[in-house]
Protein backbone atom coordinates (compact mmCIF):
# COMPACT_ATOMS: atom_id res chain seq x y z
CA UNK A 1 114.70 165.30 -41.41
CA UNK A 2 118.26 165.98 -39.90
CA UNK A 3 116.53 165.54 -36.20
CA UNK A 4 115.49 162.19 -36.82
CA UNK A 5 118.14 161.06 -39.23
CA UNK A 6 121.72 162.86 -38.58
CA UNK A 7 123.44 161.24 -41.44
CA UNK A 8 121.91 161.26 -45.01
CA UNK A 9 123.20 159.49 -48.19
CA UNK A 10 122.13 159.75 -51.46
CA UNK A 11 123.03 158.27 -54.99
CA UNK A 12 124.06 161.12 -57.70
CA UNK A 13 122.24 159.74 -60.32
CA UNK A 14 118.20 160.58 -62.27
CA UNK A 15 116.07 157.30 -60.90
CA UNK A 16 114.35 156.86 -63.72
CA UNK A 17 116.47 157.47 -66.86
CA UNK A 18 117.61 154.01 -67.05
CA UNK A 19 118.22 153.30 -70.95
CA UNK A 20 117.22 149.99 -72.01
CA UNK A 21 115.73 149.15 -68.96
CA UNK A 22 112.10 149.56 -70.21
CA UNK A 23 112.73 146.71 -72.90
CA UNK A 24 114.37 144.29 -70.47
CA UNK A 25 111.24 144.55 -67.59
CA UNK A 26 108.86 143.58 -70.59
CA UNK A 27 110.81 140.22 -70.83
CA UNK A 28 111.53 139.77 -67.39
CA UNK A 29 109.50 137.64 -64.85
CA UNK A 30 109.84 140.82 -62.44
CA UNK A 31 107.50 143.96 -63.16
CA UNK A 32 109.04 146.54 -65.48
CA UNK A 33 109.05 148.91 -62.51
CA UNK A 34 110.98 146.78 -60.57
CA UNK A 35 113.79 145.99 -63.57
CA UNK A 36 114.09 149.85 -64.48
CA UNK A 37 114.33 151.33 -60.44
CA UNK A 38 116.73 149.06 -59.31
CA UNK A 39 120.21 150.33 -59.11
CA UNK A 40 123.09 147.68 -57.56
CA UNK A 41 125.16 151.31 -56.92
CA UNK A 42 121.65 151.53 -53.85
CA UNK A 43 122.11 148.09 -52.64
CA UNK A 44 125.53 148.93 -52.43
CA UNK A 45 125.39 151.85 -50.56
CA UNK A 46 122.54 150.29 -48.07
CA UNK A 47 124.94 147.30 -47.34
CA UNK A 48 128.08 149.71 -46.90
CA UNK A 49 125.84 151.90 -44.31
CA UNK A 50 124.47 149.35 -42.27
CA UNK A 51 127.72 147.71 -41.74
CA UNK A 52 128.87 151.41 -40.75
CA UNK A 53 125.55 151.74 -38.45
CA UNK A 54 124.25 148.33 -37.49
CA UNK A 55 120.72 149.32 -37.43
CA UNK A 56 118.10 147.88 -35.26
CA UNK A 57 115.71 147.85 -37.51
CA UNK A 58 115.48 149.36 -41.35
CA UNK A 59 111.95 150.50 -42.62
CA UNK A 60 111.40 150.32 -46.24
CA UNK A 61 108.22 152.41 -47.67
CA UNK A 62 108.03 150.99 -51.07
CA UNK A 63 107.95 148.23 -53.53
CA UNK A 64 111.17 149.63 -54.76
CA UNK A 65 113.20 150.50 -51.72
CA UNK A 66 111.93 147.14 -50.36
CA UNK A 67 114.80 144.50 -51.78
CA UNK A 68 117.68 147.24 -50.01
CA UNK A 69 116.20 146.56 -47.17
CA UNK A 70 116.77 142.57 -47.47
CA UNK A 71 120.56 142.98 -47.84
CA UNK A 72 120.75 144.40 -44.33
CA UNK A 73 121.30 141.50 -41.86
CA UNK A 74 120.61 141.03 -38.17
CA UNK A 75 118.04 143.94 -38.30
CA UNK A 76 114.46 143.91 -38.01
CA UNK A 77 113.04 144.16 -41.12
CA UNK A 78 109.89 146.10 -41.92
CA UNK A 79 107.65 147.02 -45.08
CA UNK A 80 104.96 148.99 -45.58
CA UNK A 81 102.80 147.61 -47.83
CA UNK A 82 100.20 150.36 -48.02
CA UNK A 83 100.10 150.86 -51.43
CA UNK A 84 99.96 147.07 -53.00
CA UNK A 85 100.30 147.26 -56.43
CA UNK A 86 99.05 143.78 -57.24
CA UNK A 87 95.36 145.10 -55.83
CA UNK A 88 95.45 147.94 -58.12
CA UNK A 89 96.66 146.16 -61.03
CA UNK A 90 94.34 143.21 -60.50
CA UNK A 91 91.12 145.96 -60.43
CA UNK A 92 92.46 147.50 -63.16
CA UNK A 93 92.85 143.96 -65.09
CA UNK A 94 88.82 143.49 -64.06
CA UNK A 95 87.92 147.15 -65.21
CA UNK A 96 89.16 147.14 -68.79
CA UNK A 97 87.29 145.90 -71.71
CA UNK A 98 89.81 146.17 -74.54
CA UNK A 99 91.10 142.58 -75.23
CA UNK A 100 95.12 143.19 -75.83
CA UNK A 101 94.67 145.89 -73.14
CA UNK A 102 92.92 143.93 -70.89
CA UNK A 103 95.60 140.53 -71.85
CA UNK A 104 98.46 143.49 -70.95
CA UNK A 105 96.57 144.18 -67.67
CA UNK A 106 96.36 140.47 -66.66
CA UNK A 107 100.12 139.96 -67.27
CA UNK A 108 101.26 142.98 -64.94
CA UNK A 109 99.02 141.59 -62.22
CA UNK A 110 100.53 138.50 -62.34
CA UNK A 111 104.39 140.03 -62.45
CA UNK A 112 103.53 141.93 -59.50
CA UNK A 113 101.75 139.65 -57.93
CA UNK A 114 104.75 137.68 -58.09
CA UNK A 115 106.85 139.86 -57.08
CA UNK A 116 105.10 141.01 -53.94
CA UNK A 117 104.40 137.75 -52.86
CA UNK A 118 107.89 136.75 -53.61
CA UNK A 119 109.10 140.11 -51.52
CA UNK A 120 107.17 140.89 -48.04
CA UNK A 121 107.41 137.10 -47.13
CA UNK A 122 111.12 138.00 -46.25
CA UNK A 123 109.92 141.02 -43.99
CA UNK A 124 109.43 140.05 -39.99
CA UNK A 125 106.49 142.77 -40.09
CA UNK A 126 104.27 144.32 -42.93
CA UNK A 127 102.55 147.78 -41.99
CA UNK A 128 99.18 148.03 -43.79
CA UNK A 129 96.85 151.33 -43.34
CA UNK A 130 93.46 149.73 -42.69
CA UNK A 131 92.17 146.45 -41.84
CA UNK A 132 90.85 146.22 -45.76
CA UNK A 133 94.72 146.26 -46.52
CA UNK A 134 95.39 143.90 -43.64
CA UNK A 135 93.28 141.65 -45.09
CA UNK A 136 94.56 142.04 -48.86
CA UNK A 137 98.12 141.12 -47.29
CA UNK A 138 96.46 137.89 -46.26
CA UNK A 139 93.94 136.98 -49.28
CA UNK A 140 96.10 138.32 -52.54
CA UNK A 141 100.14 137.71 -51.33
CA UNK A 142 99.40 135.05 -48.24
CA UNK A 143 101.04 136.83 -45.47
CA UNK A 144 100.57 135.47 -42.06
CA UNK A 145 97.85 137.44 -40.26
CA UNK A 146 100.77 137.95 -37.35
CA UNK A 147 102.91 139.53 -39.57
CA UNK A 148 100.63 142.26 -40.66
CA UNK A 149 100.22 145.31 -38.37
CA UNK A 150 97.75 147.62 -38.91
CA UNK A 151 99.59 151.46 -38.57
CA UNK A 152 96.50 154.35 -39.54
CA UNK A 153 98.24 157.43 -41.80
CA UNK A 154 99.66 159.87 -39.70
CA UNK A 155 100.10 158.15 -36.77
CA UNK A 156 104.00 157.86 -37.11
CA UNK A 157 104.15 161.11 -38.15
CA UNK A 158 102.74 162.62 -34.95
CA UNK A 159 104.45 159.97 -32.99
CA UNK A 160 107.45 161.51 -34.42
CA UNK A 161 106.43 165.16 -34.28
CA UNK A 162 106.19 164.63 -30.39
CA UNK A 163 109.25 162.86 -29.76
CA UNK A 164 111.15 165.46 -31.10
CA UNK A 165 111.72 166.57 -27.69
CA UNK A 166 112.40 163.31 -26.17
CA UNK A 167 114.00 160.79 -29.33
CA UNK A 168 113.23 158.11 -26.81
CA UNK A 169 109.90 158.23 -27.30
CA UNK A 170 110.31 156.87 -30.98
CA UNK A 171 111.20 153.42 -30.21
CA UNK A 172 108.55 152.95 -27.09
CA UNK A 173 105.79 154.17 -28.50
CA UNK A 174 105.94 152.91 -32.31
CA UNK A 175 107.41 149.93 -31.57
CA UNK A 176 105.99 148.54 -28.48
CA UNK A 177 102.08 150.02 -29.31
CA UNK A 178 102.58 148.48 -32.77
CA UNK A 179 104.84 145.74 -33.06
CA UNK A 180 104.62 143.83 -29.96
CA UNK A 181 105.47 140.71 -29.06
CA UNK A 182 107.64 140.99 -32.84
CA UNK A 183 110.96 142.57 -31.50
């Protein structure tokens, strides 16, 4: 990690002992998730950094690391959205039978969906992994179809791997192959 990223921070604290936290996402309009991961010490620290750094671009790989990302300014913003949770929660909703289960279900869809909607519209580009996640970005949170780039698994990763031994690689290849015409 060091060879890509020379300086690492980190927060001393256990992300997910958050006490009360689990009672306050029940009555909040965000998904519990979202209430009981998010820490103001992060944003903080992301905000601090990036006026240290001034990134080019910051990458955020969840639902959770994603609002950090939206305090950086005059960066290129980008989320990967590989994993959207208002898909699963909204099959989940369909699959279960139970009534209060299935009313439970239907309201975590809805916070998420929400949510997500609410937080990848701020991003300038959304990575999904397939073309069936492309297209879930567009039909379930109303993305633009130019705003969703379609990145297979491992493909950064060996883009990566093989820049190792020329970092300049990194930017050219990731971001010109699959981001163009978005810088």
């Amino acid at each position: 990690m060091r060879q890509i990223c020379p300086v690492i921070k980190t927060l001393p604290r256990q992300p997910l002992q958050f006490p009360g936290k689990d009672l306050q996402g029940w009555f909040s309009l965000w998904p519990s998730a979202v209430v009981a991961m998010r820490s103001p010490e992060m944003a903080d620290l992301v905000c601090r950094s990036a006026v240290e750094w001034k990134p080019d671009c910051i990458v955020a790989l969840t639902f959770v690391t994603a609002p950090y990302a939206l305090g950086v300014a005059e960066a290129l913003r980008i989320v990967d959205i590989d994993n959207l949770m208002t898909r699963m929660l909204y099959e989940a909703y369909l699959a279960e039978d139970a009534s209060l289960h299935r009313v439970r279900r239907w309201l975590a869809y809805k916070k998420f969906e929400r949510y997500e909607r609410w937080l990848y519209q701020q991003f300038d580009v959304s990575l999904a992994v397939t073309p069936a996640d492309q297209r879930s970005a567009y039909d379930l949170l109303g993305l633009a179809p130019d705003r969703v780039s379609v990145v297979p698994n491992g493909w950064i990763r060996r883009q990566i791997h093989s820049a190792w031994l020329n970092p300049s690689q990194i930017h050219s290849s990731l971001m010109e192959r699959y981001l163009p015409g978005k810088l």
